[in-house]
Protein backbone atom coordinates (compact mmCIF):
# COMPACT_ATOMS: atom_id res chain seq x y z
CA UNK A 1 31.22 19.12 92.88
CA UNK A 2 32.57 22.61 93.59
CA UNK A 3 29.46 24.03 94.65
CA UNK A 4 29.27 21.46 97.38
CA UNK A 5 32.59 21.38 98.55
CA UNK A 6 32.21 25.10 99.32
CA UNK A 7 29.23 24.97 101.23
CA UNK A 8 30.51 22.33 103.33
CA UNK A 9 33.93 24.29 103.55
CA UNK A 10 31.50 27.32 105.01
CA UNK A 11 30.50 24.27 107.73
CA UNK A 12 34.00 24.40 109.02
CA UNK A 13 35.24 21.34 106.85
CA UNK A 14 38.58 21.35 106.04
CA UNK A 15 39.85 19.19 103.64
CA UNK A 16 37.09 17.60 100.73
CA UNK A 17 36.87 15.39 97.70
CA UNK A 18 35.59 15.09 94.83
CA UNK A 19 33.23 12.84 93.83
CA UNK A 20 34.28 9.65 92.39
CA UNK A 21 35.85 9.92 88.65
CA UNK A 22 36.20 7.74 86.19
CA UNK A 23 40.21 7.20 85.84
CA UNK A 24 39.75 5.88 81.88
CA UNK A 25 37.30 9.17 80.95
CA UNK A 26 39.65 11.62 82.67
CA UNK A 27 42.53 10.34 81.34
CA UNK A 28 41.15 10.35 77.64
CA UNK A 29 39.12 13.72 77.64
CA UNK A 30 40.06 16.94 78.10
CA UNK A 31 36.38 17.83 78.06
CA UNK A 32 36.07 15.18 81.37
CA UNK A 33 39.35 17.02 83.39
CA UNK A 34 37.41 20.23 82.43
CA UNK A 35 33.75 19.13 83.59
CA UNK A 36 35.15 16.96 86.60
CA UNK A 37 38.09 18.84 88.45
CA UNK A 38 36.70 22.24 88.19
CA UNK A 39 38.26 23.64 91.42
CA UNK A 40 39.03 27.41 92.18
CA UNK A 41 41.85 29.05 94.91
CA UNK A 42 39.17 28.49 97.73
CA UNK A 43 38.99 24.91 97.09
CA UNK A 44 42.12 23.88 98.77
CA UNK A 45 42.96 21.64 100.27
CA UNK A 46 40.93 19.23 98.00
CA UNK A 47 41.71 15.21 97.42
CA UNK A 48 40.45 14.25 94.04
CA UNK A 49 38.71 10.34 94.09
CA UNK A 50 39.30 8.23 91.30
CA UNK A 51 37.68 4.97 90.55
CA UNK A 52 40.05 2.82 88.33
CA UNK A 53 40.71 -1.33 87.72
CA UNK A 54 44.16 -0.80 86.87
CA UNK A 55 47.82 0.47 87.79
CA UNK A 56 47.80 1.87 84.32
CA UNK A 57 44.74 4.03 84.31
CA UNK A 58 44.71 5.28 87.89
CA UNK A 59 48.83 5.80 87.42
CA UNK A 60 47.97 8.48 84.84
CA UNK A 61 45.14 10.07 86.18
CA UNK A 62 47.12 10.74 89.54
CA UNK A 63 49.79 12.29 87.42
CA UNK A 64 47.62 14.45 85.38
CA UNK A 65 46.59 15.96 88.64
CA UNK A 66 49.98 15.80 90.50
CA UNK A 67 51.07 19.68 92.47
CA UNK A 68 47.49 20.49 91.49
CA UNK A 69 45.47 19.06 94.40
CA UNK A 70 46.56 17.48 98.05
CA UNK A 71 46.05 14.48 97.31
CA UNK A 72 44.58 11.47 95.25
CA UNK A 73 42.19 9.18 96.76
CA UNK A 74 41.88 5.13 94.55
CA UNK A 75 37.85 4.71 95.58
CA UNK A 76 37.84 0.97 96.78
CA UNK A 77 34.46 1.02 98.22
CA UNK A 78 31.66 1.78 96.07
CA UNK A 79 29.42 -1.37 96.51
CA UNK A 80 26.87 -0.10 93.20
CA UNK A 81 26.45 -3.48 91.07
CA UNK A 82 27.74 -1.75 88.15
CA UNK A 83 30.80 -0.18 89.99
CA UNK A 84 31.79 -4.08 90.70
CA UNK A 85 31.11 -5.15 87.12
CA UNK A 86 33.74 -2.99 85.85
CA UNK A 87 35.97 -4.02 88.70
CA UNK A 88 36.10 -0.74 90.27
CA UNK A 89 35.05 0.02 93.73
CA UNK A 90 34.73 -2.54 96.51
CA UNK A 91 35.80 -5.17 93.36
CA UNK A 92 39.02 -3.96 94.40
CA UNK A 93 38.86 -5.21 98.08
CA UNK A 94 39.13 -8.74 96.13
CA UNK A 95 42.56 -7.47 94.61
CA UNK A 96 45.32 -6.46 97.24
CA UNK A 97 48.16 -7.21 94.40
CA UNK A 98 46.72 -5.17 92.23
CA UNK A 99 45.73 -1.94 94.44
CA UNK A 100 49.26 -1.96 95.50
CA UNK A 101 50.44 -1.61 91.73
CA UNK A 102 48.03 1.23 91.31
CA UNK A 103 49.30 2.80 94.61
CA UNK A 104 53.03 1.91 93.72
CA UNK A 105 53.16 2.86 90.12
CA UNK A 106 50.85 6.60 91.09
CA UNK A 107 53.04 7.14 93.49
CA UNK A 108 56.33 6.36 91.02
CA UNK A 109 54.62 8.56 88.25
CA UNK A 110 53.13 11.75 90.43
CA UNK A 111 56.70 12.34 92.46
């Protein structure tokens, strides 16, 4: 969260992220882009991480944020049981087809 990312900024980091977000809550809730990209002009330059299982979802996150941030991160690593249950995550490791759609079709929608 913001607080975070500016105390590590104060370490002498220079480029954070966010924690992982939910693609399908940010892209269906204002109230989620509110509560999880809260960012301010010191916050920059800031990659935002977004777990998603599909081209579709993680497609229209990345272009929600899109000029906004410096990047988008597609979190393919989380190894929490529930993460690979919804086939988020490290699930994703098992789909190299499909995490080049997401990349391809993010890239295609953000510019």
């Amino acid at each position: 969260r913001l607080p975070f990312r500016h105390v590590v900024r104060s370490w002498g980091c220079d480029v954070v992220y966010t924690p992982m977000i939910m693609a399908e809550s940010f892209v269906a809730s204002q109230r989620a882009r509110d509560v999880e990209m809260h960012t301010n002009a010191y916050d920059r330059p800031v990659i935002v991480q977004f777990a998603a299982d599909s081209a579709a979802q993680f497609a229209a996150a990345t272009e929600l944020v899109a000029g906004k941030v410096a990047g988008v991160d597609l979190n393919c690593g989380c190894p929490q049981q529930w993460a690979i249950k919804e086939g988020i995550g490290a699930a994703l490791l098992k789909k190299p087809d499909t995490v080049r759609d997401m990349v391809r079709q993010a890239r295609e929608r953000s510019g």
